[in-house]
C-alpha atoms as a PDB file:
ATOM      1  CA  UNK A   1      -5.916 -31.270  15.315  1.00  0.00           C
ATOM      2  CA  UNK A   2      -5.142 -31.655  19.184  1.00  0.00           C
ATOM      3  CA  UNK A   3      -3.371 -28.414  20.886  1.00  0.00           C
ATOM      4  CA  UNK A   4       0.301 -29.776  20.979  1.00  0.00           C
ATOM      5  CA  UNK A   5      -0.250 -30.154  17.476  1.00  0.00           C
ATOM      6  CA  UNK A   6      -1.104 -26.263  16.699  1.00  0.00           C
ATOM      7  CA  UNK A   7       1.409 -25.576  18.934  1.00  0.00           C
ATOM      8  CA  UNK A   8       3.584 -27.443  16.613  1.00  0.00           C
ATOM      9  CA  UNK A   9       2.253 -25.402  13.999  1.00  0.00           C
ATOM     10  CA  UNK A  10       2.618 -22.170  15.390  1.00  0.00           C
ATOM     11  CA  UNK A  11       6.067 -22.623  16.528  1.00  0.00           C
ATOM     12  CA  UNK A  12       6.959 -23.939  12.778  1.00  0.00           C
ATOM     13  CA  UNK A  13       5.129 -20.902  11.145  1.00  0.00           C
ATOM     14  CA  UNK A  14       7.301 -18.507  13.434  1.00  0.00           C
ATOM     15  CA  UNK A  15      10.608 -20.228  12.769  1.00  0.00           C
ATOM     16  CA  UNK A  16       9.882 -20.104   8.528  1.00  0.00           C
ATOM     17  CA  UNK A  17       8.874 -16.371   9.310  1.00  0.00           C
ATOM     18  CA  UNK A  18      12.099 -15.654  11.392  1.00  0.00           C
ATOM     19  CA  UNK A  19      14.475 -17.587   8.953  1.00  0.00           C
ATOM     20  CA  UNK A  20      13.609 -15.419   5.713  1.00  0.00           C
ATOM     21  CA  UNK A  21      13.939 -12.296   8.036  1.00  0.00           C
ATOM     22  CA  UNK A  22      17.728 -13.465   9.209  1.00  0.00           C
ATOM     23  CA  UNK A  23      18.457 -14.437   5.854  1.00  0.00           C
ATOM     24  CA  UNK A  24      17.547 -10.792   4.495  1.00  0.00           C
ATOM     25  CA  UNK A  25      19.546  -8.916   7.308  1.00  0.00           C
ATOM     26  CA  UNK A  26      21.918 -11.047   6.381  1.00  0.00           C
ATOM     27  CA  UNK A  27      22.220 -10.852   2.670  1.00  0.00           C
ATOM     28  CA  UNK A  28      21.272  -6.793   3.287  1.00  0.00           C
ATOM     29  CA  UNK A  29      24.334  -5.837   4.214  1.00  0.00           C
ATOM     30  CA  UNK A  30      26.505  -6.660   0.537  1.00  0.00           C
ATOM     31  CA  UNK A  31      23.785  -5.684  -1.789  1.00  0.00           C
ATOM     32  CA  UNK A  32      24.962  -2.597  -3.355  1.00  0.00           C
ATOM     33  CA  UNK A  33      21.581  -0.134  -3.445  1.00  0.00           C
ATOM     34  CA  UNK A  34      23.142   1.738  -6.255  1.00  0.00           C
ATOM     35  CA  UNK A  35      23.267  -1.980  -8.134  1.00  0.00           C
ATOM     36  CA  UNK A  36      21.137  -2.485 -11.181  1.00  0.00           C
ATOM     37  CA  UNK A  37      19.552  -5.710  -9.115  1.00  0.00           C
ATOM     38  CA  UNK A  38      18.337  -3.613  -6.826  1.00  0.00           C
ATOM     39  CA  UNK A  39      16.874  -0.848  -8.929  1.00  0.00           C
ATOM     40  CA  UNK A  40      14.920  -3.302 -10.917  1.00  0.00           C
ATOM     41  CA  UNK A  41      13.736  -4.770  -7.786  1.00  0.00           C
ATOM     42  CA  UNK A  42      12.406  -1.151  -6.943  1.00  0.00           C
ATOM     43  CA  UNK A  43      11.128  -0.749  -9.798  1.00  0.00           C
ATOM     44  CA  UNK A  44       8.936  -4.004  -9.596  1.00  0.00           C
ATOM     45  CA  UNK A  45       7.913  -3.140  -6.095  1.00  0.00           C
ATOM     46  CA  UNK A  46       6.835   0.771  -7.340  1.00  0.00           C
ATOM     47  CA  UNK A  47       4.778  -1.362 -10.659  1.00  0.00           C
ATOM     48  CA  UNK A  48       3.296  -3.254  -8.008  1.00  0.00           C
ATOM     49  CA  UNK A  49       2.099  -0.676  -5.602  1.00  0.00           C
ATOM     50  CA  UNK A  50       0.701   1.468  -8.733  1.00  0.00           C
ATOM     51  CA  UNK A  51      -1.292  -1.472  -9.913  1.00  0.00           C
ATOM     52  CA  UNK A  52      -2.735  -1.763  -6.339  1.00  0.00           C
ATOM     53  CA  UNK A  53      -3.351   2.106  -6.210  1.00  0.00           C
ATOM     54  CA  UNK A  54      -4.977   1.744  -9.828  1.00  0.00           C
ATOM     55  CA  UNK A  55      -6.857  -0.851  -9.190  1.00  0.00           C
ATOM     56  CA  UNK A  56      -8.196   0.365  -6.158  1.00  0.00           C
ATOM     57  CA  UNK A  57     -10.050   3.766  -7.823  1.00  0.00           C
ATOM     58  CA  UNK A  58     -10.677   1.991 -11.362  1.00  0.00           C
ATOM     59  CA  UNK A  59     -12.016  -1.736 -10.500  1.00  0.00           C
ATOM     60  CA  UNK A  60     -12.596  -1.175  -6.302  1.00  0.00           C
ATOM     61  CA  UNK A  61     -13.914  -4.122  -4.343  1.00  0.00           C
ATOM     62  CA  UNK A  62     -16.311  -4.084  -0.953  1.00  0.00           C
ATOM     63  CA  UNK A  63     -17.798  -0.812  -0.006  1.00  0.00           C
ATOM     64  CA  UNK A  64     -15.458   1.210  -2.353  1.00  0.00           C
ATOM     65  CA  UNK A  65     -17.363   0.199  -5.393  1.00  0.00           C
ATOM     66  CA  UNK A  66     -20.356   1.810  -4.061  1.00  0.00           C
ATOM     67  CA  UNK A  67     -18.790   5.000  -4.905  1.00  0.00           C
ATOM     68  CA  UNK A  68     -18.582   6.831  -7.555  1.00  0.00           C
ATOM     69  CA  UNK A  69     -16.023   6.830 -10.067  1.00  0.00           C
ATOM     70  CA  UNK A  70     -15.800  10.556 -10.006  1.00  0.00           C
ATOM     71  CA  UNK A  71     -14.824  10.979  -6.118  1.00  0.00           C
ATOM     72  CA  UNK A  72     -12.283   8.156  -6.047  1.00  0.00           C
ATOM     73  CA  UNK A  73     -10.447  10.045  -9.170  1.00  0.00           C
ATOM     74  CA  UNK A  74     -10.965  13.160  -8.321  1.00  0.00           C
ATOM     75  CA  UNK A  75      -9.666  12.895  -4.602  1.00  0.00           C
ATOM     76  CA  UNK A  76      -6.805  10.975  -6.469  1.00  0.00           C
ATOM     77  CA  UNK A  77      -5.682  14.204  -7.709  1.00  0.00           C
ATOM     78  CA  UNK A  78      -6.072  16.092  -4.980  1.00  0.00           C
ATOM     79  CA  UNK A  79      -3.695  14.255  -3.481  1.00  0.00           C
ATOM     80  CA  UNK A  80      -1.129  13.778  -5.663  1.00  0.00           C
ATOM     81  CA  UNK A  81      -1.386  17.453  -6.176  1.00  0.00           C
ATOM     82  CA  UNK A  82      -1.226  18.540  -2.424  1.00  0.00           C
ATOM     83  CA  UNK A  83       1.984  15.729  -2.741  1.00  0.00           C
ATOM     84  CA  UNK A  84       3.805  17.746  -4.993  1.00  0.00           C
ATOM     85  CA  UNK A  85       2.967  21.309  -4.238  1.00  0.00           C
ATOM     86  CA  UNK A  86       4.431  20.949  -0.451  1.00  0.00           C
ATOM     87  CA  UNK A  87       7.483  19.172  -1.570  1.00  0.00           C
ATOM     88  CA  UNK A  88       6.583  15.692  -1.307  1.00  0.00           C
ATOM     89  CA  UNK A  89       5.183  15.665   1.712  1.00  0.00           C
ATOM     90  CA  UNK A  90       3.195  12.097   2.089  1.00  0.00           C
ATOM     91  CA  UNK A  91       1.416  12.801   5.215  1.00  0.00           C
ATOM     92  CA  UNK A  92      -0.163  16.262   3.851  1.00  0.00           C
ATOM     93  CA  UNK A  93      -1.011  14.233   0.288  1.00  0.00           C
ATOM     94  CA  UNK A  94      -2.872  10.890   1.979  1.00  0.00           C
ATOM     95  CA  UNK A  95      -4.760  13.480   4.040  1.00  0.00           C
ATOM     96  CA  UNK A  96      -6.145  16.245   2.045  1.00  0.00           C
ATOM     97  CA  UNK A  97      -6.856  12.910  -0.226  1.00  0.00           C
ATOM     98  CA  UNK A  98      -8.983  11.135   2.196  1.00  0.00           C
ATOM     99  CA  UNK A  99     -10.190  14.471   3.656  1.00  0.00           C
ATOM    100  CA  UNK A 100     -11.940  15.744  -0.481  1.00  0.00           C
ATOM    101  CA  UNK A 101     -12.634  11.855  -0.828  1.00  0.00           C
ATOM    102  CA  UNK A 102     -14.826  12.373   2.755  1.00  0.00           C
ATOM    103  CA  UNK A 103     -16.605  15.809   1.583  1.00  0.00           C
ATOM    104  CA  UNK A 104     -17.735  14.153  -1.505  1.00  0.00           C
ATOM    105  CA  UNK A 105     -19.571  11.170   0.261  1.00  0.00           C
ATOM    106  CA  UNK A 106     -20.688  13.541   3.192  1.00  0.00           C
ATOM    107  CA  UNK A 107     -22.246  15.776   0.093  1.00  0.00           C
ATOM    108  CA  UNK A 108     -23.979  13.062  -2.158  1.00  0.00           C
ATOM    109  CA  UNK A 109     -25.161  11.338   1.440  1.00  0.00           C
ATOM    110  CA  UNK A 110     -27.019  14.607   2.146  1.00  0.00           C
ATOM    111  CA  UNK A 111     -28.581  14.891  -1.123  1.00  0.00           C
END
Protein backbone atom coordinates (compact mmCIF):
# COMPACT_ATOMS: atom_id res chain seq x y z
CA UNK A 1 0.00 0.00 0.00
CA UNK A 2 1.59 3.48 -1.03
CA UNK A 3 1.53 6.30 1.90
CA UNK A 4 -1.53 8.38 0.61
CA UNK A 5 -3.17 5.23 0.83
CA UNK A 6 -2.48 4.60 4.78
CA UNK A 7 -3.12 7.96 5.12
CA UNK A 8 -6.44 7.17 3.72
CA UNK A 9 -6.65 4.56 6.15
CA UNK A 10 -5.76 6.30 9.10
CA UNK A 11 -7.92 9.19 8.52
CA UNK A 12 -10.98 6.57 7.89
CA UNK A 13 -10.10 4.58 11.13
CA UNK A 14 -10.24 7.99 13.13
CA UNK A 15 -13.49 9.21 11.61
CA UNK A 16 -15.36 5.43 12.45
CA UNK A 17 -13.66 5.93 15.97
CA UNK A 18 -14.96 9.59 16.38
CA UNK A 19 -18.51 8.81 14.94
CA UNK A 20 -19.45 6.00 17.62
CA UNK A 21 -18.00 8.44 20.30
CA UNK A 22 -20.50 11.48 19.01
CA UNK A 23 -23.15 9.12 18.64
CA UNK A 24 -22.79 7.97 22.45
CA UNK A 25 -22.54 11.63 23.85
CA UNK A 26 -25.24 12.03 21.95
CA UNK A 27 -27.62 9.29 22.79
CA UNK A 28 -26.02 9.73 26.67
CA UNK A 29 -27.83 12.41 27.50
CA UNK A 30 -31.82 10.67 27.36
CA UNK A 31 -30.87 7.34 28.68
CA UNK A 32 -32.37 7.19 32.01
CA UNK A 33 -29.42 5.42 34.39
CA UNK A 34 -32.09 4.36 36.75
CA UNK A 35 -33.72 2.46 33.41
CA UNK A 36 -33.84 -1.28 33.40
CA UNK A 37 -31.74 -1.00 29.84
CA UNK A 38 -29.18 0.37 31.49
CA UNK A 39 -28.91 -1.82 34.55
CA UNK A 40 -28.78 -4.87 32.44
CA UNK A 41 -26.18 -3.28 30.43
CA UNK A 42 -24.19 -2.93 33.83
CA UNK A 43 -24.78 -5.91 34.69
CA UNK A 44 -23.28 -7.47 31.41
CA UNK A 45 -20.32 -5.18 31.64
CA UNK A 46 -19.72 -6.31 35.69
CA UNK A 47 -20.25 -10.44 34.12
CA UNK A 48 -17.73 -9.46 31.78
CA UNK A 49 -15.07 -7.93 33.88
CA UNK A 50 -15.52 -10.97 36.51
CA UNK A 51 -14.95 -13.47 33.78
CA UNK A 52 -11.74 -11.53 32.85
CA UNK A 53 -10.71 -11.29 36.63
CA UNK A 54 -11.56 -15.18 36.86
CA UNK A 55 -9.98 -16.12 34.17
CA UNK A 56 -6.99 -14.35 34.82
CA UNK A 57 -6.07 -16.34 38.42
CA UNK A 58 -7.84 -19.75 37.27
CA UNK A 59 -6.69 -20.34 33.43
CA UNK A 60 -3.72 -17.28 33.25
CA UNK A 61 -1.86 -16.88 29.98
CA UNK A 62 2.05 -15.61 29.39
CA UNK A 63 4.18 -15.32 32.43
CA UNK A 64 1.17 -15.54 34.86
CA UNK A 65 0.81 -19.21 34.36
CA UNK A 66 4.18 -19.72 35.66
CA UNK A 67 2.80 -19.06 38.98
CA UNK A 68 1.30 -20.80 41.24
CA UNK A 69 -2.22 -21.28 41.72
CA UNK A 70 -1.93 -20.62 45.38
CA UNK A 71 -0.40 -16.90 45.15
CA UNK A 72 -2.73 -15.69 42.40
CA UNK A 73 -5.81 -16.84 44.83
CA UNK A 74 -4.53 -16.07 47.74
CA UNK A 75 -3.44 -12.38 46.86
CA UNK A 76 -7.05 -12.41 45.34
CA UNK A 77 -8.30 -12.32 48.76
CA UNK A 78 -6.18 -10.14 50.14
CA UNK A 79 -7.43 -7.77 48.12
CA UNK A 80 -10.82 -8.04 48.07
CA UNK A 81 -10.49 -8.13 51.77
CA UNK A 82 -8.30 -4.92 52.20
CA UNK A 83 -11.40 -3.62 49.54
CA UNK A 84 -13.94 -4.07 51.95
CA UNK A 85 -12.41 -3.51 55.31
CA UNK A 86 -11.42 0.32 54.33
CA UNK A 87 -14.74 1.01 52.83
CA UNK A 88 -14.26 0.24 49.34
CA UNK A 89 -11.38 1.81 48.77
CA UNK A 90 -9.98 0.47 45.15
CA UNK A 91 -6.65 1.98 45.28
CA UNK A 92 -5.77 0.41 48.89
CA UNK A 93 -7.40 -3.19 47.49
CA UNK A 94 -5.30 -3.38 43.88
CA UNK A 95 -2.28 -2.53 46.04
CA UNK A 96 -2.01 -4.58 49.08
CA UNK A 97 -3.15 -7.24 46.17
CA UNK A 98 -0.23 -6.80 43.97
CA UNK A 99 1.98 -5.93 46.98
CA UNK A 100 1.12 -10.10 48.92
CA UNK A 101 1.02 -11.28 45.13
CA UNK A 102 4.93 -9.67 44.99
CA UNK A 103 6.08 -11.22 48.54
CA UNK A 104 5.00 -14.56 47.42
CA UNK A 105 7.16 -14.63 44.15
CA UNK A 106 10.04 -12.66 45.96
CA UNK A 107 9.75 -15.76 48.67
CA UNK A 108 9.51 -18.92 46.35
CA UNK A 109 12.36 -16.99 44.01
CA UNK A 110 14.65 -17.11 47.08
CA UNK A 111 14.03 -20.60 47.89
Amino acid sequence: MDEIGLWLLLILAIGATYVWRGLGVVISGRINPEGEAFKVVSCIAYALLAGLISRMIVLPAGTLAETPVFDRVFSTIVGVGVFFLFKRNVLLGTFSGVAVFFVLSVMRAGS
